[in-house]
C-alpha atoms as a PDB file:
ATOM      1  CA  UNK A   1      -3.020  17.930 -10.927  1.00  0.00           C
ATOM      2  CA  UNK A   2      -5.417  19.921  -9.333  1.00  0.00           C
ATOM      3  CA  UNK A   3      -4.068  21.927  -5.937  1.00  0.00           C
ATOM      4  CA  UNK A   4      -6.543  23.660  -4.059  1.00  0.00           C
ATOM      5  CA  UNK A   5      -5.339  24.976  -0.079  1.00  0.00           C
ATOM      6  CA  UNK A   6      -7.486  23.082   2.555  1.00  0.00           C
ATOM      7  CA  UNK A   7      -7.637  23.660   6.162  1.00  0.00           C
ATOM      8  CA  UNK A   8      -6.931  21.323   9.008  1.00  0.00           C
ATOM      9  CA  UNK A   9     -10.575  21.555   9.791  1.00  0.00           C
ATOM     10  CA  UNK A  10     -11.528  20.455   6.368  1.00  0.00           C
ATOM     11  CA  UNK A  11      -9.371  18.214   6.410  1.00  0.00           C
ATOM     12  CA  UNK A  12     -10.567  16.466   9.632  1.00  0.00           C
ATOM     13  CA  UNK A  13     -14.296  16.464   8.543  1.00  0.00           C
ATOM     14  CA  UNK A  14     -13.247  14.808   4.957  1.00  0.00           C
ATOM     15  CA  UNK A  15     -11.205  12.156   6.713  1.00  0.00           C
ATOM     16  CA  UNK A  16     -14.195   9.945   6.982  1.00  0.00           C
ATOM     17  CA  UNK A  17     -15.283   9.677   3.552  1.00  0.00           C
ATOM     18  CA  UNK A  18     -11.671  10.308   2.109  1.00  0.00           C
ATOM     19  CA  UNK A  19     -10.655   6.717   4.526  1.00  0.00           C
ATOM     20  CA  UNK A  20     -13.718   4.640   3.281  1.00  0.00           C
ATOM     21  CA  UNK A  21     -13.233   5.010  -0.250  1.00  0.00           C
ATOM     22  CA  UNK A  22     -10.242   3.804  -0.169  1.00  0.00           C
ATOM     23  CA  UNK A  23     -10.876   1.315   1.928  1.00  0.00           C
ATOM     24  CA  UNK A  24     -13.663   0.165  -0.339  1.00  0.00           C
ATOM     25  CA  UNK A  25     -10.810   0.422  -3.716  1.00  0.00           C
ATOM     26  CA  UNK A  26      -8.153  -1.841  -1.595  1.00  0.00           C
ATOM     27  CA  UNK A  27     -11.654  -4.437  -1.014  1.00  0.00           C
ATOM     28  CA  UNK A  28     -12.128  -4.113  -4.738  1.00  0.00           C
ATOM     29  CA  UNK A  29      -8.607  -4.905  -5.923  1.00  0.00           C
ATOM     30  CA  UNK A  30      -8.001  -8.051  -3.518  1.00  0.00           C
ATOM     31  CA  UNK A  31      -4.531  -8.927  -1.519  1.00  0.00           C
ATOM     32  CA  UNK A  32      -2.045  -7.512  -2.928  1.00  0.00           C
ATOM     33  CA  UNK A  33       0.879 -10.247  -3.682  1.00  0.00           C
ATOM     34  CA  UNK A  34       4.251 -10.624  -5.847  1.00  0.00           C
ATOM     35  CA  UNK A  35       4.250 -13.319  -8.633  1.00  0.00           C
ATOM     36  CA  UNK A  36       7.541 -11.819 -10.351  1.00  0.00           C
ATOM     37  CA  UNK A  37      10.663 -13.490  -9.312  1.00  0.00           C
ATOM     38  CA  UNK A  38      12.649 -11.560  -6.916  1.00  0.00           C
ATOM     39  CA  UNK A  39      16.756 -11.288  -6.645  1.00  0.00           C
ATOM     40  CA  UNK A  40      17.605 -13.660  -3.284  1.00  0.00           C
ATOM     41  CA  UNK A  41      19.724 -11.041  -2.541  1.00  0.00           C
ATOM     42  CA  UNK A  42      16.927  -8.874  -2.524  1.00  0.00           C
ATOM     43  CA  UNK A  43      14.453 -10.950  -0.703  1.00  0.00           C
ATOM     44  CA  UNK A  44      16.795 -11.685   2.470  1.00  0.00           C
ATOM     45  CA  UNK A  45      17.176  -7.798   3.050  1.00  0.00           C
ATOM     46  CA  UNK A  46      13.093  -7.673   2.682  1.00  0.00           C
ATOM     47  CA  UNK A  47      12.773 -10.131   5.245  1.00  0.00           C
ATOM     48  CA  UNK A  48      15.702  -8.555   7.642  1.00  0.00           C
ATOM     49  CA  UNK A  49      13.682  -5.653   7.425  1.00  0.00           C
ATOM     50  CA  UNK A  50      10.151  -7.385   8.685  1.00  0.00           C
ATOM     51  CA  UNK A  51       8.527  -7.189   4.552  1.00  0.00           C
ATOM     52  CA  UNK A  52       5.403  -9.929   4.506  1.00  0.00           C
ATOM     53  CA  UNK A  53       6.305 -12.725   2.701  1.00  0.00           C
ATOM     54  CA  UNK A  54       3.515 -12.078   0.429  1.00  0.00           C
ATOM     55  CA  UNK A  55       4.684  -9.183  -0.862  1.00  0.00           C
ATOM     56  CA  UNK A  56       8.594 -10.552  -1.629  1.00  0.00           C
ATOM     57  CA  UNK A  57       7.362 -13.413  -3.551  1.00  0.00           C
ATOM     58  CA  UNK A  58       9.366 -15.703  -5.243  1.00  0.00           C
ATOM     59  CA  UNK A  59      12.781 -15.333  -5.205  1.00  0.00           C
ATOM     60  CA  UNK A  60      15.085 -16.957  -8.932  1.00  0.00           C
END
């Protein structure tokens, strides 16, 4: 892992570029969604909790 200090400053003016890219990886990969079967148990306390439905998935 490579650690290097960086000011607020920098940080601010790589923002930008540092948003975009992943912006354009998310566009790349497509909507993220659950095929594995989920617990029910599991999936009501997603869905108390305001999860998407897309992302619980099925439930067994």
């Amino acid at each position: 892992m490579n650690i290097r200090p960086m000011t607020f400053e920098q940080w601010r003016r790589e923002a930008p570029a540092r948003r975009a890219k992943s912006a354009a990886v998310v566009a790349r990969l497509g909507p993220i969604r659950r095929d594995k079967p989920r617990d029910p148990t599991e999936a009501e306390f997603l869905r108390s909790i305001g999860t998407p439905e897309r992302l619980i998935g099925p439930t067994r």
